[in-house]
Structures are given as C-alpha cells and as structure tokens.
Protein backbone atom coordinates (compact mmCIF):
# COMPACT_ATOMS: atom_id res chain seq x y z
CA UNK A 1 113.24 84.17 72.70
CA UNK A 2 110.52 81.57 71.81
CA UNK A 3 107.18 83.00 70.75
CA UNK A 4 104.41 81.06 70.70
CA UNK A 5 101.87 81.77 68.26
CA UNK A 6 99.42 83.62 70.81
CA UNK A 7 102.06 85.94 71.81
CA UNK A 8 102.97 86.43 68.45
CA UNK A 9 99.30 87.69 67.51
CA UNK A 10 99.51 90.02 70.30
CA UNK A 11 102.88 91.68 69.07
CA UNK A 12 101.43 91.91 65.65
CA UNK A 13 98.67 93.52 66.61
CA UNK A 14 100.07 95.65 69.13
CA UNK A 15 103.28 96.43 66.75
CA UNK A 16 101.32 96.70 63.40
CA UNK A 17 97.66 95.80 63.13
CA UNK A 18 95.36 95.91 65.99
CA UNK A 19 92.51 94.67 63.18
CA UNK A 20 94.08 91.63 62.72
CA UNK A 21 91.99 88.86 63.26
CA UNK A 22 92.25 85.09 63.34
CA UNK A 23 89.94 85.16 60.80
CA UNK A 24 93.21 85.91 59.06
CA UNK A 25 93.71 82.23 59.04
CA UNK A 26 96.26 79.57 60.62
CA UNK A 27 98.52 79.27 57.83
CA UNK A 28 99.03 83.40 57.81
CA UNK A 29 99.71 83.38 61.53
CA UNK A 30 101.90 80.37 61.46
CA UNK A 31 103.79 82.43 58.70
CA UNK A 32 103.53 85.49 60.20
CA UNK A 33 104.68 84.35 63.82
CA UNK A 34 107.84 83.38 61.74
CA UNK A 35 108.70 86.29 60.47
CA UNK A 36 107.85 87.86 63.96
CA UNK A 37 110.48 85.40 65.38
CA UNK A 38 113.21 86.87 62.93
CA UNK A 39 112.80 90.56 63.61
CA UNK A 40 113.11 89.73 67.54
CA UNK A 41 116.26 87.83 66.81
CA UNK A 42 117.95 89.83 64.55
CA UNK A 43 120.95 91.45 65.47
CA UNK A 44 119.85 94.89 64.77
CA UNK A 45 116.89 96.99 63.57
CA UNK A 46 118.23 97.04 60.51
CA UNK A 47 118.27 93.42 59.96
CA UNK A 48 114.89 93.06 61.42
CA UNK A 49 113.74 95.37 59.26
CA UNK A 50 115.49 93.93 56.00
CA UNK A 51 113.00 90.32 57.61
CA UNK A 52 110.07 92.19 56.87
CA UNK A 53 110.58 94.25 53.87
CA UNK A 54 108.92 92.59 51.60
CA UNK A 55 105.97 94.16 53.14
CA UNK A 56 106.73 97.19 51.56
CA UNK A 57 103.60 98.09 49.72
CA UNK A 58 101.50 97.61 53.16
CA UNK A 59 103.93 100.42 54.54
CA UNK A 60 103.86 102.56 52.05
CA UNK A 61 99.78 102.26 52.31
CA UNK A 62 100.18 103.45 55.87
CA UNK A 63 102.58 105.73 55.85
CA UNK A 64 104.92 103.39 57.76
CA UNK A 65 108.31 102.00 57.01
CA UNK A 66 109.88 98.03 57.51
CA UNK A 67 112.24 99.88 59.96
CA UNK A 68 109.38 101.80 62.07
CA UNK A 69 107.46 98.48 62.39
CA UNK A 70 110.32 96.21 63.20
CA UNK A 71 111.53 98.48 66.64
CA UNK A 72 107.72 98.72 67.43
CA UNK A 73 107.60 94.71 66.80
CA UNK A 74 110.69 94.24 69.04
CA UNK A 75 109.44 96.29 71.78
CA UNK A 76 106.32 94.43 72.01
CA UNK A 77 108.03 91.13 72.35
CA UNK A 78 110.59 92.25 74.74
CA UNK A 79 107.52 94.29 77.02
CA UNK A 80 105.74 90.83 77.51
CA UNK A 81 109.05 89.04 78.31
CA UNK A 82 109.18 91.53 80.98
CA UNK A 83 106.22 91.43 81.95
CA UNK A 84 105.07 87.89 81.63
C-alpha cells in the first residue's frame, strides 16, 4: 500500500498524535511517513511493532507500547484504503 505523505500525517495523528503538526517539519514527516510505510507492510504486529521501537521512551511517557501503536497505525491506514 503506497502512502503518500498526507495520508501518512493523518494515520499518525489519528494512530498516535493528534498534536502533531507540520510545524514538525518536512524532514520528520518524510522520515516518519517511512516508518509509517513499514508498520503497514509488515507481516505481523509484531514486526510492525519491532519498526517502531525505537520510540520507546515516547511510549513509556504515555503509557503506550510499540505494539499498541503499531495495530492502531495499521488500522488507520487500512480504514482510509477502505474508505478512500
């Protein structure tokens, strides 16, 4: 599934930070809409979650785990495939 980097600010921010803004920068998005692209290709939630792991001290800060945000990530995605 190709995301374009619109779509991909509306997953994150559905999936894990509606008070993301693009103030956030280009380069973070860019990077970010990578990373996005990996969890909704990965075989399972498991490897999604081992994409985005790294972002382990922003879970832990929200009471969240890599897991929890890569199934709410790959819902997202696959809800506006289905819907748009």
């Amino acid at each position: 599934m190709a995301i374009e980097l619109d779509a991909a600010k509306a997953i994150y921010r559905q999936a894990v930070d509606p008070s993301a803004s693009d103030s956030e920068g280009s380069a973070w998005w860019h990077e970010v809409a990578g990373e996005l692209r990996s969890v909704v290709a990965a075989r399972s939630l498991d490897d999604a979650a081992e994409v985005i792991q790294w972002w382990h001290h922003d879970w832990t800060a929200v009471s969240d785990t890599p897991r929890g945000a890569a199934k709410r990530i790959r819902e997202a995605a696959r809800a506006m495939r289905l819907n748009g």
